[in-house]
N, C-alpha and C. Protein backbone atom coordinates (compact mmCIF):
# COMPACT_ATOMS: atom_id res chain seq x y z
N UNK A 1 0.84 -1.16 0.00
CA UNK A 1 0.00 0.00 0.00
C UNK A 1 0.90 1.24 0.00
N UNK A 2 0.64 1.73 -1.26
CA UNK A 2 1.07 3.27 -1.38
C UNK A 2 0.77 4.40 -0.82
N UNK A 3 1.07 5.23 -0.40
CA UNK A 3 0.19 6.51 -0.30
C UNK A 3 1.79 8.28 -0.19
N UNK A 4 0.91 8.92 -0.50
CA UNK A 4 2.09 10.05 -0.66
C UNK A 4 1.84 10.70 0.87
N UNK A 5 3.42 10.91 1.61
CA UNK A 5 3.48 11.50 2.77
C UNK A 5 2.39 13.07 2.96
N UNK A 6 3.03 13.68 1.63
CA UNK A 6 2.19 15.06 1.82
C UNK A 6 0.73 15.00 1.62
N UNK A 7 0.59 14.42 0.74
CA UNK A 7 -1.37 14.14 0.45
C UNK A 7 -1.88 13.67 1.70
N UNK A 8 -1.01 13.03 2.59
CA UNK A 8 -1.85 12.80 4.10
C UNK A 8 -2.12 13.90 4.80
N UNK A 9 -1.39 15.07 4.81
CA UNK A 9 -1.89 16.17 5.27
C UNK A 9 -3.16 16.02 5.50
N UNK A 10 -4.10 15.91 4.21
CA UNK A 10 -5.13 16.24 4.49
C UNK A 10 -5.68 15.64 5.43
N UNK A 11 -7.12 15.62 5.31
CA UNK A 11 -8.32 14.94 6.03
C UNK A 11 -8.22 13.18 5.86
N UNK A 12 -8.00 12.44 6.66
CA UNK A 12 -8.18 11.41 6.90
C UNK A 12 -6.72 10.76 6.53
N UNK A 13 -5.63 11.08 6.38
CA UNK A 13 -4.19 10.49 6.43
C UNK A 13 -3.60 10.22 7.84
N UNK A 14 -2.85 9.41 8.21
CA UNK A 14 -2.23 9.27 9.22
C UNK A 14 -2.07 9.91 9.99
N UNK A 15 -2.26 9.88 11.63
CA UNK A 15 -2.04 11.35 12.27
C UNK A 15 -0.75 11.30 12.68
N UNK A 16 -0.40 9.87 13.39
CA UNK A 16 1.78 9.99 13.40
C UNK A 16 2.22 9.35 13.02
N UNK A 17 3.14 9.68 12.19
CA UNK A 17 4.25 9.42 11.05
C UNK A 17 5.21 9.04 12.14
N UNK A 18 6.01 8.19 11.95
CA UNK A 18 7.45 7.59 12.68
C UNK A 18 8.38 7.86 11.34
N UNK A 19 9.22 8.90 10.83
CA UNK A 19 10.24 8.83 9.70
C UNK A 19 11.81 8.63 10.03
N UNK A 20 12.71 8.17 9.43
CA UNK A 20 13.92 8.28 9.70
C UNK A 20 14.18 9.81 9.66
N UNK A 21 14.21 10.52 9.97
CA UNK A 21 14.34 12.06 9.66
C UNK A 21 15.99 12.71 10.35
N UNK A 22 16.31 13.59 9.36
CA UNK A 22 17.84 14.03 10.77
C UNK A 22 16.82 15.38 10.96
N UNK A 23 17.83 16.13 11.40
CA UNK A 23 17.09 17.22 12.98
C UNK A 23 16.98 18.45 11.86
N UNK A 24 17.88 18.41 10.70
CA UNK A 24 17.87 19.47 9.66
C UNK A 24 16.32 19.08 8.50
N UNK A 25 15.87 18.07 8.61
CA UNK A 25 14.52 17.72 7.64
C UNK A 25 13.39 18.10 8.15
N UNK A 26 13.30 18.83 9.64
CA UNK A 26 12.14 19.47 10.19
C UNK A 26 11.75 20.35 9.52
N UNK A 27 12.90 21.40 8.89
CA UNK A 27 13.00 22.61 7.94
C UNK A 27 11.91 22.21 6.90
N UNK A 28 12.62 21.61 5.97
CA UNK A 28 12.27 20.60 4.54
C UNK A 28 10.35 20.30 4.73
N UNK A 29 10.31 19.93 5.98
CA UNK A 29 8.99 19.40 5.99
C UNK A 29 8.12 20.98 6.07
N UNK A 30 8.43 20.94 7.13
CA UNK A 30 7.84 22.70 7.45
C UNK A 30 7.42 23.32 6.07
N UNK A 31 8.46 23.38 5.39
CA UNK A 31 8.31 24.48 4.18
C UNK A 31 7.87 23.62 3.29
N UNK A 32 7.58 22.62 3.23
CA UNK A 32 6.70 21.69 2.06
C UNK A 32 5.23 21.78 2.66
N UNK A 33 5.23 21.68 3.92
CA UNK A 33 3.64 21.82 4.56
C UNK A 33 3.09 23.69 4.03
N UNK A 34 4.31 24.00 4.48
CA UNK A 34 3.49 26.10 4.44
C UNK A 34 3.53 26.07 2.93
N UNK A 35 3.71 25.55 2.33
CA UNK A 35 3.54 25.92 0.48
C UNK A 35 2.14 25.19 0.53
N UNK A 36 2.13 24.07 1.10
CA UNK A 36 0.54 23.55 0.94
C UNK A 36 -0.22 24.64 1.51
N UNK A 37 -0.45 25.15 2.42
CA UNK A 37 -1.24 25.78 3.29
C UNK A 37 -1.30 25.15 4.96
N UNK A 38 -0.70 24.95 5.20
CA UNK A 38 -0.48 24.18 6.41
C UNK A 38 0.27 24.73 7.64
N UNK A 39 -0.08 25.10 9.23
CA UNK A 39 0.66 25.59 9.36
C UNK A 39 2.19 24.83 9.98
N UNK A 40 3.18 24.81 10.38
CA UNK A 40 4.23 23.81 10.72
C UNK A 40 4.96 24.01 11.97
N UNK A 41 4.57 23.30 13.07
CA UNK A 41 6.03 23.83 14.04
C UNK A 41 6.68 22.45 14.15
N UNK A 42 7.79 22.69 14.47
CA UNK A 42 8.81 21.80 14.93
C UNK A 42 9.76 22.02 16.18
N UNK A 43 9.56 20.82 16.76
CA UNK A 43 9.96 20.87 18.48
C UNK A 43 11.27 19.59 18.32
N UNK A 44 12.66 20.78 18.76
CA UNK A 44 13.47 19.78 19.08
C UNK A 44 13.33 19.33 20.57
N UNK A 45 13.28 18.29 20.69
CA UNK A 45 13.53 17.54 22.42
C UNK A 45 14.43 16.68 22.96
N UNK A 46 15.90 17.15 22.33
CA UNK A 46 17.05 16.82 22.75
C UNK A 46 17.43 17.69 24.08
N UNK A 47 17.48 16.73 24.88
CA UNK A 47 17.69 17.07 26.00
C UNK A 47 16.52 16.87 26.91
N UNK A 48 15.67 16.10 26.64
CA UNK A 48 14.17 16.38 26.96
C UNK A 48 13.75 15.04 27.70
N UNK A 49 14.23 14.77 29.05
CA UNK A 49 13.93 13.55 29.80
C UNK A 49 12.31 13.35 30.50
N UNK A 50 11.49 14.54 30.06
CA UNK A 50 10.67 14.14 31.49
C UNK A 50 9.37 14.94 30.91
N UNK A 51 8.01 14.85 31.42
CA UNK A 51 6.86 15.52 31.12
C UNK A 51 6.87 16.34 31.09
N UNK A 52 7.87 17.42 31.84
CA UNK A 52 7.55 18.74 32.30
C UNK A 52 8.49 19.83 30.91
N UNK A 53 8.94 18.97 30.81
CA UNK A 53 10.26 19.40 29.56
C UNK A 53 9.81 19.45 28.43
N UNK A 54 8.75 18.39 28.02
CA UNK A 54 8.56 18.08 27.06
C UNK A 54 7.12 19.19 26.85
N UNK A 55 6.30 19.31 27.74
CA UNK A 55 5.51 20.11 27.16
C UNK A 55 5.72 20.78 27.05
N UNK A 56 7.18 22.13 27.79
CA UNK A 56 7.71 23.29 27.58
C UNK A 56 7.99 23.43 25.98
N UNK A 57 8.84 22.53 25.67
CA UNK A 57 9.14 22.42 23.86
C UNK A 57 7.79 22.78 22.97
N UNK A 58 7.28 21.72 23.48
CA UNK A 58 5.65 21.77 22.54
C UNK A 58 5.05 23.09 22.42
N UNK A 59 4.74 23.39 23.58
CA UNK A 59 3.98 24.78 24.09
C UNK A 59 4.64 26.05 23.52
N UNK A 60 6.02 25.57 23.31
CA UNK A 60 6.84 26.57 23.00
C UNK A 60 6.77 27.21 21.34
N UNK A 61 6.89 25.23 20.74
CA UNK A 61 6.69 25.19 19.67
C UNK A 61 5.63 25.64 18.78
N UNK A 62 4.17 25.28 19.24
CA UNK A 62 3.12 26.04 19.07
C UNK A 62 2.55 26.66 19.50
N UNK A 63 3.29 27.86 20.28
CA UNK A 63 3.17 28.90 20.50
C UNK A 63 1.56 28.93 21.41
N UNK A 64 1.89 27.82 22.25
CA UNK A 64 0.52 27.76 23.05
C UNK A 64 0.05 29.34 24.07
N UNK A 65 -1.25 29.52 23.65
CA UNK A 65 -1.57 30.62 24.84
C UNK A 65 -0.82 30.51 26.47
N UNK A 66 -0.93 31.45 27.25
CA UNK A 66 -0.18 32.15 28.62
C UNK A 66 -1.62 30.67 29.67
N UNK A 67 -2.97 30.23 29.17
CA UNK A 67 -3.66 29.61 29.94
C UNK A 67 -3.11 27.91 30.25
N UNK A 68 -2.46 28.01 28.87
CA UNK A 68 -1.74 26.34 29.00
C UNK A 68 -1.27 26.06 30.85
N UNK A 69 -2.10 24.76 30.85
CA UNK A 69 -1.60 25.05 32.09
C UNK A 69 -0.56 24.13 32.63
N UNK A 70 -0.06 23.55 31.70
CA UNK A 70 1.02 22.21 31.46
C UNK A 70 0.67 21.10 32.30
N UNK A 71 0.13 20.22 31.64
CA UNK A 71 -0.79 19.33 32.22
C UNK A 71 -1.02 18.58 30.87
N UNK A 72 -1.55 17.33 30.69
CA UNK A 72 -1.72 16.50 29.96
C UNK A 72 -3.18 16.93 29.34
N UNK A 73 -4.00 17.52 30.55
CA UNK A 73 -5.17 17.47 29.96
C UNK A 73 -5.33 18.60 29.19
N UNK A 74 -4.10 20.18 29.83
CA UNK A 74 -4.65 21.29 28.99
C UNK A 74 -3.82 21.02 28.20
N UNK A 75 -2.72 19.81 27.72
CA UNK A 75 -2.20 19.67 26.14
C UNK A 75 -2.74 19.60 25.27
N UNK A 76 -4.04 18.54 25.58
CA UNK A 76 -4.92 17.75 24.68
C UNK A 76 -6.14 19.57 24.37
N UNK A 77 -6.21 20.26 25.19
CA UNK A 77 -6.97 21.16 25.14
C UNK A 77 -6.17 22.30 24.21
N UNK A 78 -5.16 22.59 24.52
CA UNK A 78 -4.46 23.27 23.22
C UNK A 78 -4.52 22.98 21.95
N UNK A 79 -4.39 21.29 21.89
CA UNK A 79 -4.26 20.77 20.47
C UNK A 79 -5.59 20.54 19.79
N UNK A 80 -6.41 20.66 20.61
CA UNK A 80 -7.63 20.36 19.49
C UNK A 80 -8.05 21.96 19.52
N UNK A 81 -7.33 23.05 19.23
CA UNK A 81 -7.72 24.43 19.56
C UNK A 81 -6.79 24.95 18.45
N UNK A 82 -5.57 25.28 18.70
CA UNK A 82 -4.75 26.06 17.95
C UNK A 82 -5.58 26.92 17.31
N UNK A 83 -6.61 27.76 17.60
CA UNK A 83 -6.96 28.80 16.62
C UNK A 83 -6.23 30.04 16.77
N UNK A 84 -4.88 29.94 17.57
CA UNK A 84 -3.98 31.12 17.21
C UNK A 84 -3.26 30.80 16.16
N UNK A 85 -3.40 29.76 15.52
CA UNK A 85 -2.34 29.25 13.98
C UNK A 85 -3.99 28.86 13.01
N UNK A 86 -3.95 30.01 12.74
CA UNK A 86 -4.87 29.54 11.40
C UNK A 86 -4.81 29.23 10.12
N UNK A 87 -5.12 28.05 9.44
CA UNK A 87 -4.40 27.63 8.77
C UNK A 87 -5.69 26.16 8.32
N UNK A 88 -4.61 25.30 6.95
CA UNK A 88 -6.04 24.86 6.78
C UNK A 88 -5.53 23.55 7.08
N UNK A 89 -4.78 23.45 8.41
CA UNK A 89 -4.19 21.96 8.56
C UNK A 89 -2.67 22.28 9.39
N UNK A 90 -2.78 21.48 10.38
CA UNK A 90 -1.48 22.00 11.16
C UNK A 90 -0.68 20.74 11.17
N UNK A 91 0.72 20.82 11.27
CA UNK A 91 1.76 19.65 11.22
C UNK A 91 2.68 20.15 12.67
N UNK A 92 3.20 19.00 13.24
CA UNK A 92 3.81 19.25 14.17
C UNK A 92 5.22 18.17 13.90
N UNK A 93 6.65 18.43 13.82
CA UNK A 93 7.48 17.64 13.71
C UNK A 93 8.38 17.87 14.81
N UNK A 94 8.80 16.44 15.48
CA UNK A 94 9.25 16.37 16.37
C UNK A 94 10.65 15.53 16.43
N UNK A 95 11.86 16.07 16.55
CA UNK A 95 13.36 15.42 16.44
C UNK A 95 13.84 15.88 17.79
N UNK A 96 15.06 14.62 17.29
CA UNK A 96 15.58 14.31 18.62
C UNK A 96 15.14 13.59 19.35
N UNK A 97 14.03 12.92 19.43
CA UNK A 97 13.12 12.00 20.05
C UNK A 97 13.85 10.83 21.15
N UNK A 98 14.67 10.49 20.77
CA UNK A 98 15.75 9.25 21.28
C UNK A 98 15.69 9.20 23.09
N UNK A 99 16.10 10.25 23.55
CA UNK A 99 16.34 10.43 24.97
C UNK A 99 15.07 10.97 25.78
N UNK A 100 14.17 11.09 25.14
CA UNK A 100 12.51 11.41 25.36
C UNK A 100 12.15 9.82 25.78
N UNK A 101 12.35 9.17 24.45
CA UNK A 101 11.64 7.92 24.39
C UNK A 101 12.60 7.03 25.45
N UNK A 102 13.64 6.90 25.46
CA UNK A 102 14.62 5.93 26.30
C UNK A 102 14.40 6.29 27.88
N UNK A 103 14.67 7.76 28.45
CA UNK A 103 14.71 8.16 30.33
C UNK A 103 13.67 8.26 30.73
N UNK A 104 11.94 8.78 29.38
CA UNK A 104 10.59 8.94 30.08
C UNK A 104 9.66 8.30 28.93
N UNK A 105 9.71 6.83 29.12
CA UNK A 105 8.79 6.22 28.17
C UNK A 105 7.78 6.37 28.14
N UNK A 106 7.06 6.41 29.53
CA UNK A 106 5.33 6.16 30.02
C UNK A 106 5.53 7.60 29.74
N UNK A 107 5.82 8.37 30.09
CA UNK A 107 5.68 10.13 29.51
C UNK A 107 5.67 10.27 27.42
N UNK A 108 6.02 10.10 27.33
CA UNK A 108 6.62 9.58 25.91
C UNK A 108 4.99 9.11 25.18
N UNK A 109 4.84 7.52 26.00
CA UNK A 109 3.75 6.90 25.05
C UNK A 109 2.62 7.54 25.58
N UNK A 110 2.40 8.43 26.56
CA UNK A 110 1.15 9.22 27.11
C UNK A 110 1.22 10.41 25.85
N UNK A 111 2.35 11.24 25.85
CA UNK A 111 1.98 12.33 24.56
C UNK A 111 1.61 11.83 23.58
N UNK A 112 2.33 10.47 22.60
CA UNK A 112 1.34 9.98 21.46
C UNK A 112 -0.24 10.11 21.86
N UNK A 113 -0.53 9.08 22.66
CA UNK A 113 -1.68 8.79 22.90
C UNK A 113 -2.55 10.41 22.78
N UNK A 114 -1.75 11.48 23.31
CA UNK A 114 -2.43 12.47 23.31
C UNK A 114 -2.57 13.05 22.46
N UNK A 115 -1.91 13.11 21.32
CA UNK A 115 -1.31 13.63 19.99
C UNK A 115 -2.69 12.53 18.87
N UNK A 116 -2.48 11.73 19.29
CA UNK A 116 -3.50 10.78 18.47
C UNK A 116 -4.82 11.46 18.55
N UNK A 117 -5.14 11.13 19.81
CA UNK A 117 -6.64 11.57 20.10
C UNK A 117 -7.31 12.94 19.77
N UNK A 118 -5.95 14.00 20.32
CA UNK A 118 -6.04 15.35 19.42
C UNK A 118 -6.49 15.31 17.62
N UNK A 119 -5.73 14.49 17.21
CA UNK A 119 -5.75 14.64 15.82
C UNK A 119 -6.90 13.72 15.18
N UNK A 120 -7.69 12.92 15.86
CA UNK A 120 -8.75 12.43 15.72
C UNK A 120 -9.88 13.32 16.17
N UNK A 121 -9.63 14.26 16.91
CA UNK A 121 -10.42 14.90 17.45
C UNK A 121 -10.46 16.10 16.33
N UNK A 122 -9.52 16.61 15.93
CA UNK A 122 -9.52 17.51 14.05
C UNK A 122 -10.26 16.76 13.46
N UNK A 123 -9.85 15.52 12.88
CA UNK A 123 -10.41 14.77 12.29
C UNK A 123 -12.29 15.25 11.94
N UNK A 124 -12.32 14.61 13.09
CA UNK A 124 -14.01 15.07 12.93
C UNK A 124 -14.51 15.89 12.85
N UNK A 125 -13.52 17.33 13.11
CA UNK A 125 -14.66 18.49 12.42
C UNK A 125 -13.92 18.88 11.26
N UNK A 126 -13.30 17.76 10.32
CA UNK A 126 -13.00 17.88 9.40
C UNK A 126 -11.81 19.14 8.78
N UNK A 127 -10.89 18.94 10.02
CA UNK A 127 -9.81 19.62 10.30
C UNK A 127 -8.00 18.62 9.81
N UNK A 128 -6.56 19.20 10.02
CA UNK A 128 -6.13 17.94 10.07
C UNK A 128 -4.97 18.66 11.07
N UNK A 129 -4.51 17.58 11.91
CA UNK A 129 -3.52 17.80 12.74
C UNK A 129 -2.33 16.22 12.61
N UNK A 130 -1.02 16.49 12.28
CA UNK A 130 -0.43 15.36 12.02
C UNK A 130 1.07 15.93 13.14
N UNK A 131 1.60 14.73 13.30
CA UNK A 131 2.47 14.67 13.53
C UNK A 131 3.84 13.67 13.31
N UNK A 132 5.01 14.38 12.74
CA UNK A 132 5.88 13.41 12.00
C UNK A 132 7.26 13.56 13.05
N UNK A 133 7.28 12.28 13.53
CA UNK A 133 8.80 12.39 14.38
C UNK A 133 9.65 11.53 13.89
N UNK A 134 11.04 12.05 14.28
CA UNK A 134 11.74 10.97 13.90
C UNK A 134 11.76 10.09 14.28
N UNK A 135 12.69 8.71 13.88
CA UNK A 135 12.04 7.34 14.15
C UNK A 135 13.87 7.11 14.90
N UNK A 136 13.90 5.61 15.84
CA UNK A 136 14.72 5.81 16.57
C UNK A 136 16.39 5.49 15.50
N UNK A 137 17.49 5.46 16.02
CA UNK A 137 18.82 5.29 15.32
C UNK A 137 18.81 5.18 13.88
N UNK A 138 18.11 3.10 14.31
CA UNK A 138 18.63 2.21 13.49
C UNK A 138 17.72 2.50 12.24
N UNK A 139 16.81 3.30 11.81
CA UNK A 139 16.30 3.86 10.76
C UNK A 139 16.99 3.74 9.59
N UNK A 140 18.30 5.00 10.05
CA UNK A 140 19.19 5.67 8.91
C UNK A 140 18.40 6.64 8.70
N UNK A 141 18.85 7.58 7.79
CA UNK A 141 18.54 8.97 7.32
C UNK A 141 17.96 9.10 5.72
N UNK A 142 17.46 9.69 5.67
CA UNK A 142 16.84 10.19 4.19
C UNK A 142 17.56 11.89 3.67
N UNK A 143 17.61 11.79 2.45
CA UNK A 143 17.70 13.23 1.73
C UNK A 143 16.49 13.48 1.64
N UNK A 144 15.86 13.89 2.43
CA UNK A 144 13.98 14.57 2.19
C UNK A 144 14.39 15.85 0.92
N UNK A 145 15.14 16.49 1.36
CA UNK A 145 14.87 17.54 0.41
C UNK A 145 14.86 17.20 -1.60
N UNK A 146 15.81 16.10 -1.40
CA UNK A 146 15.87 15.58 -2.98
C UNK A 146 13.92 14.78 -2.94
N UNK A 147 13.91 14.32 -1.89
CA UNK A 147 12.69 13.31 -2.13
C UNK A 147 11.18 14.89 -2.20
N UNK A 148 11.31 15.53 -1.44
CA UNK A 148 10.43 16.31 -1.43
C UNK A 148 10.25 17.32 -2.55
N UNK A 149 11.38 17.89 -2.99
CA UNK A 149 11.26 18.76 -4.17
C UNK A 149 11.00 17.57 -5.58
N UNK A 150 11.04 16.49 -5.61
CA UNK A 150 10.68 15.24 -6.61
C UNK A 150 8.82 15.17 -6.62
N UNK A 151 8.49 16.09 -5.18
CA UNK A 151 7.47 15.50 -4.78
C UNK A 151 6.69 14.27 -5.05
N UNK A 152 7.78 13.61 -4.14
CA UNK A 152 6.53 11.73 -4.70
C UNK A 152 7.59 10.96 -3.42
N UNK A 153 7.21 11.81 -2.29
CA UNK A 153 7.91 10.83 -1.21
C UNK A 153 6.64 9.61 -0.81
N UNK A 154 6.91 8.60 -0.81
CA UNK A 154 6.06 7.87 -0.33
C UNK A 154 5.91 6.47 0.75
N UNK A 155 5.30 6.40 1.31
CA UNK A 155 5.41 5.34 2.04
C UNK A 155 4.61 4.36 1.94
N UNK A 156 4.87 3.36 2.00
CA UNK A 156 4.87 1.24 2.30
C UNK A 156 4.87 0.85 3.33
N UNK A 157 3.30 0.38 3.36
CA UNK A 157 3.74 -0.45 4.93
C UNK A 157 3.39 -1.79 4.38
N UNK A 158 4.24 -2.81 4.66
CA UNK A 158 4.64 -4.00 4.86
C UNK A 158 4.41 -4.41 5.56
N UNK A 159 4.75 -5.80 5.69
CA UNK A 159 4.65 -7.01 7.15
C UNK A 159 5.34 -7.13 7.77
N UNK A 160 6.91 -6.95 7.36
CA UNK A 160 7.91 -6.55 7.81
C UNK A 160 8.48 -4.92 8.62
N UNK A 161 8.26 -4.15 7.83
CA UNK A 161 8.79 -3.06 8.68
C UNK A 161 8.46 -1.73 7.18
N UNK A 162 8.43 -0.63 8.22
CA UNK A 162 7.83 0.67 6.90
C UNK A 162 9.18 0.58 5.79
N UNK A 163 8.54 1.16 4.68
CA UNK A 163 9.11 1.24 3.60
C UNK A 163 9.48 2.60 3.33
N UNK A 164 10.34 3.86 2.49
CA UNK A 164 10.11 4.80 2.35
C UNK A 164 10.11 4.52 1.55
N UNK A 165 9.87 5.31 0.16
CA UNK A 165 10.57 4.79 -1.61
C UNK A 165 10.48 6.03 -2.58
N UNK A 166 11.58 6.42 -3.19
CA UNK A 166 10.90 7.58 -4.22
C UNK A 166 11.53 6.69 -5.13
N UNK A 167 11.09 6.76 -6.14
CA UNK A 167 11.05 5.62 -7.19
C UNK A 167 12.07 4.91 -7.25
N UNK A 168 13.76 4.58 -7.28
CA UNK A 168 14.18 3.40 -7.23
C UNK A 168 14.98 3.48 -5.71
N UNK A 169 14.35 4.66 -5.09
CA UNK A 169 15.75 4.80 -3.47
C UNK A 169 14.76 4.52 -2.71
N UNK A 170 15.34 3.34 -2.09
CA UNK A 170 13.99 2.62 -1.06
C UNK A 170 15.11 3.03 -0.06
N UNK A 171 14.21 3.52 1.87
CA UNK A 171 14.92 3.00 2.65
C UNK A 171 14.14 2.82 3.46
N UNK A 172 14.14 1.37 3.93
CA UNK A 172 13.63 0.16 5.04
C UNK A 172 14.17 0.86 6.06
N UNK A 173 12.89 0.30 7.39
CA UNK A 173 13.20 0.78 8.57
C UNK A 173 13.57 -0.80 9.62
N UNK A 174 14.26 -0.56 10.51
CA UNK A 174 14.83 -1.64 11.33
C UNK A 174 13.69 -2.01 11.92
């Protein structure tokens, strides 16, 4: 199964992307989303062991209102809100991920979970909220910018493990 990374933007595409990404392809994405109409932040969270850290980045990143009250629940309340980023579809990319996911896991798989439900929660009023992080080490890296200005990045999911592919440069994930 095919499908093009950017055409998920829209309404009903994946809400998180796991990509091999390096920390410089946040850019690349960003500015492929704002040419769509989309708006883009990107949160590095290197250095980022713990809940309290991690929503600082976020909050930071999308420029959450002074009411955020850093809390899980007013995350989920920011994210299905952002009407200070208007726009016809918001992307959130997140690098550095590694030391997030390894020192605060249960913190870690609680923001997906929250990030999901947010973006299901767009979903239905026919909104889109995605989020693309990088994926851990053993990935490897992509040239997004050759794959993105080609526009025809696409992804494969398999039985085995995701696929990336722009027409003959495949790269498999561990």
């Amino acid at each position: 199964m095919k499908r093009s990374l950017l055409a998920e933007l829209d309404h009903g595409g994946e809400a998180i992307r796991v990509l091999p990404l390096a920390a410089s392809d946040a850019d690349v994405l960003c500015a492929a989303a704002g040419e769509r109409g989309y708006s883009c932040a990107q949160a590095d969270l290197a250095g980022c062991a713990d809940k309290d850290t991690f929503l600082s980045r976020i909050a930071e990143a999308l420029e959450f209102p002074d009411w955020f009250g850093r809390n899980w629940d007013a995350f989920f309340d920011c994210l299905t809100d952002l009407s200070w980023l208007p726009s016809r579809g918001h992307v959130l990319v997140l690098i550095n991920t590694a030391e997030m996911r390894s020192d605060a896991p249960e913190a870690f798989d609680t923001a997906i979970s929250i990030m999901q439900e947010a973006a299901m929660a767009w979903q239905k009023r026919e909104g889109s909220l995605r989020v693309i992080m990088d994926a851990p080490p053993s990935f490897g890296l992509l040239n997004l910018n050759a794959l993105i200005a080609a526009d025809d990045l696409e992804f494969k999911a398999g039985a085995d493990a995701p696929t990336l592919r722009v027409d003959d440069l495949t790269v498999a994930g561990a």
